[in-house]
C-alpha atoms as a PDB file:
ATOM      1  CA  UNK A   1       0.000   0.000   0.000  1.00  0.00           C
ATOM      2  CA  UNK A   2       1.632   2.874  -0.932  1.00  0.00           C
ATOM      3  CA  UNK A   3       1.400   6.924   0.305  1.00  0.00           C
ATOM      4  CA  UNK A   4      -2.785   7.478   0.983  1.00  0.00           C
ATOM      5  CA  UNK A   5      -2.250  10.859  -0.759  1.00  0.00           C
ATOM      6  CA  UNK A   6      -0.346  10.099  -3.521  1.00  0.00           C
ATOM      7  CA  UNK A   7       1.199  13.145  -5.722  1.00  0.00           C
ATOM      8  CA  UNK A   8      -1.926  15.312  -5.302  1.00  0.00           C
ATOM      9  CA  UNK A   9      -1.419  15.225  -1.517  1.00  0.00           C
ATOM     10  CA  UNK A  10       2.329  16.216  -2.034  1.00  0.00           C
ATOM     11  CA  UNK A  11       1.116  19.152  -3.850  1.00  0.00           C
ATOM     12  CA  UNK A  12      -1.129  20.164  -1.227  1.00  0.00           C
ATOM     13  CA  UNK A  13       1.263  19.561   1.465  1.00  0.00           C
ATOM     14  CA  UNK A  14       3.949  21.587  -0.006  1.00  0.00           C
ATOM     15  CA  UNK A  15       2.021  24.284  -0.788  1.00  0.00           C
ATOM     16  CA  UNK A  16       1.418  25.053   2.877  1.00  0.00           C
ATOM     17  CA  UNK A  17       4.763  24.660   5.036  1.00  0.00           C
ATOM     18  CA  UNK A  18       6.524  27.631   4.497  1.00  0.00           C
ATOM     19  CA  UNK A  19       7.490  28.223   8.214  1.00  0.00           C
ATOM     20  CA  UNK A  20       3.755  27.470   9.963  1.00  0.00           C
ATOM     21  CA  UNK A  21       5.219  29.887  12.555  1.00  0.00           C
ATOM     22  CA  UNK A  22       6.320  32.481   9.981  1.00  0.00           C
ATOM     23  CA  UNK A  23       4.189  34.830   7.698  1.00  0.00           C
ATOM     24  CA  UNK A  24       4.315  33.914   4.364  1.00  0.00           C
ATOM     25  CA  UNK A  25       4.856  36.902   2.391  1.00  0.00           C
ATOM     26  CA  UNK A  26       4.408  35.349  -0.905  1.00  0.00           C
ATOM     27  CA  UNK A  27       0.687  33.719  -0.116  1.00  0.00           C
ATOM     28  CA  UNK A  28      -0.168  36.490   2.367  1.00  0.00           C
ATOM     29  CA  UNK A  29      -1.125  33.934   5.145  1.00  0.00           C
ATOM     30  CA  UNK A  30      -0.268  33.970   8.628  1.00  0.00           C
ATOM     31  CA  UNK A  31      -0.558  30.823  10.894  1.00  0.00           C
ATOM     32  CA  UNK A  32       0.231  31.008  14.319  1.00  0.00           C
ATOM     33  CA  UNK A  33       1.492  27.475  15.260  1.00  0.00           C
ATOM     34  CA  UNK A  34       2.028  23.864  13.400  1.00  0.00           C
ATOM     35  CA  UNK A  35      -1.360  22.924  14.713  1.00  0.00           C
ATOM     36  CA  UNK A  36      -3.040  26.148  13.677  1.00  0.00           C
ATOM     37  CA  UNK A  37      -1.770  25.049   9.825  1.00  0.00           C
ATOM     38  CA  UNK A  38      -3.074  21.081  10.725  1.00  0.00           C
ATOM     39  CA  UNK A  39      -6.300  22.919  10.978  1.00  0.00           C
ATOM     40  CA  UNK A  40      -6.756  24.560   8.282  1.00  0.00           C
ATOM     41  CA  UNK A  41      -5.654  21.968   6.018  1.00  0.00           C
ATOM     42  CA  UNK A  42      -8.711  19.698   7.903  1.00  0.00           C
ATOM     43  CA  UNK A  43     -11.597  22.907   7.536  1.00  0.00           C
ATOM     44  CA  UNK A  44      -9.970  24.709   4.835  1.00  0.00           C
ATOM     45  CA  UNK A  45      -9.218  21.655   2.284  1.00  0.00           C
ATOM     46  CA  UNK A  46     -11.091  18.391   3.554  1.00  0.00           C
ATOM     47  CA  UNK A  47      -7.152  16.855   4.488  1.00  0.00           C
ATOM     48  CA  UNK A  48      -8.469  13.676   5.728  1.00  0.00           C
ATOM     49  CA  UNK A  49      -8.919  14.467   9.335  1.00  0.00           C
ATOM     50  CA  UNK A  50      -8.029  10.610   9.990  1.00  0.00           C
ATOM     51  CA  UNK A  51      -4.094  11.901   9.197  1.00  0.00           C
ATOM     52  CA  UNK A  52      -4.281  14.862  11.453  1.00  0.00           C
ATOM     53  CA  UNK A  53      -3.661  16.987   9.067  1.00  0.00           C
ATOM     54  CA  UNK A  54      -1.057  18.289   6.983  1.00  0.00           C
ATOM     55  CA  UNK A  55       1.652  18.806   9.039  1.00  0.00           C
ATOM     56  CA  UNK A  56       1.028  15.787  11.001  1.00  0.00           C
ATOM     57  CA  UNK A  57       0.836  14.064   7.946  1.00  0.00           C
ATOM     58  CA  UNK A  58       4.471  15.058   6.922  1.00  0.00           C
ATOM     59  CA  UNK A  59       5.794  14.088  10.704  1.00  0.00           C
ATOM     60  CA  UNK A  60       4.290  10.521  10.654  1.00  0.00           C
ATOM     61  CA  UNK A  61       6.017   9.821   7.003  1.00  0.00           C
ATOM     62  CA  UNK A  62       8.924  11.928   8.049  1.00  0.00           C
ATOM     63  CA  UNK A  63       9.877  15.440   6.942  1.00  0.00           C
ATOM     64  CA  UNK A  64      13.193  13.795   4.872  1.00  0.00           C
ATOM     65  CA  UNK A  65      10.685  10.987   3.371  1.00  0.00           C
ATOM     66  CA  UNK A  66       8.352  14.357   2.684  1.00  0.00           C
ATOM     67  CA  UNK A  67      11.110  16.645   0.829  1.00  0.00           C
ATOM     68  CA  UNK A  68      12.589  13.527  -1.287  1.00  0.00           C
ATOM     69  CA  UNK A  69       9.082  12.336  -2.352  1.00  0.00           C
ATOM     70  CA  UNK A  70       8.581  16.392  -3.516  1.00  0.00           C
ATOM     71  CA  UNK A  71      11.674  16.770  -5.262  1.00  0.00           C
ATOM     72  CA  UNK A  72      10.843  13.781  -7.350  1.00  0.00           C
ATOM     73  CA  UNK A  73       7.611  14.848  -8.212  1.00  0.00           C
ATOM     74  CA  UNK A  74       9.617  18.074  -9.267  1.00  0.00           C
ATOM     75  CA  UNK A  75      12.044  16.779 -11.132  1.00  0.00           C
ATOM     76  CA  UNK A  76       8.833  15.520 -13.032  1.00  0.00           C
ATOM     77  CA  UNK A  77       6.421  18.582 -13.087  1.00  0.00           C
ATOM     78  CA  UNK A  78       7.802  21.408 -12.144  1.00  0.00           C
ATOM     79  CA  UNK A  79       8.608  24.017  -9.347  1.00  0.00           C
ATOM     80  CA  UNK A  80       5.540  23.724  -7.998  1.00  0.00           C
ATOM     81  CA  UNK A  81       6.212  20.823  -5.915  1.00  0.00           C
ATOM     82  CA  UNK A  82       9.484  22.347  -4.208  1.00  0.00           C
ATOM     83  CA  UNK A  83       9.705  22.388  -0.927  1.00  0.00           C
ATOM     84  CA  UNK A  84      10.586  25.667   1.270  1.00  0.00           C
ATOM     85  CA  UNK A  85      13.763  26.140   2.578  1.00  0.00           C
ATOM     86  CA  UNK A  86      12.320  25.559   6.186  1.00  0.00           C
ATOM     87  CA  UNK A  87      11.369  22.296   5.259  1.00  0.00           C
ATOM     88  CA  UNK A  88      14.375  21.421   3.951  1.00  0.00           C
ATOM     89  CA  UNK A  89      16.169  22.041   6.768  1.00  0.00           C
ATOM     90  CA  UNK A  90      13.921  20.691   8.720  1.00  0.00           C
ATOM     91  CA  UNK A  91      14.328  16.854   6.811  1.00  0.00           C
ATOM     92  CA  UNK A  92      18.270  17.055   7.142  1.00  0.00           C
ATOM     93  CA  UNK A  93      18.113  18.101  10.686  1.00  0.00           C
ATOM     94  CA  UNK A  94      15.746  15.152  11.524  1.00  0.00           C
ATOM     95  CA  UNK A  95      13.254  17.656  13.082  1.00  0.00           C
ATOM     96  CA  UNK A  96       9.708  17.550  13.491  1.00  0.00           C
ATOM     97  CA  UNK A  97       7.170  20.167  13.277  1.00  0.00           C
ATOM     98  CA  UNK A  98       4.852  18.466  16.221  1.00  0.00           C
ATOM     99  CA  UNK A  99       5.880  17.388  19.676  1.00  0.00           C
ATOM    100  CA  UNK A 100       4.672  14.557  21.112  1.00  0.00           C
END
């Protein structure tokens, strides 16, 4: 059984971690905390609220699983599926967004 999101999930995923603590000057959003962004991918998208939502999502596969997964599906089609530079350091450093 493979990734329950497949590449449309990656897509979605990516589109919202640039630094969930962080404004994001190039979308205009603001999210307060990690959780705050889990929440809006559940009310704001339909995530499946049985992952927890997006950034829970991406800290039960693993941020490092995450980023290599979306630099494949760049390599394919395009720089949409990049991954921020948060994230990125995020996967090498073995961090997680959520604390247990």
């Amino acid at each position: 059984m493979g990734d329950p999101l497949g590449a449309t999930g990656g897509m979605l995923l990516g589109t919202l971690l640039d630094e969930p603590e962080r404004r994001d000057l190039s979308t205009g959003l603001v999210m307060v905390s990690a959780r705050d962004a889990d929440v809006g991918s559940l009310l704001g998208w339909g995530f499946p609220a049985a992952l927890g939502g997006a950034v829970s999502h991406i800290d039960t596969v693993g941020a490092a699983r995450f980023v290599e997964e979306c630099d494949q599906l760049a390599r394919r089609h395009g720089e949409r599926f990049e991954v921020p530079p948060a994230l990125r350091e995020l996967a090498a450093s073995g961090g997680r967004y959520l604390e247990d």
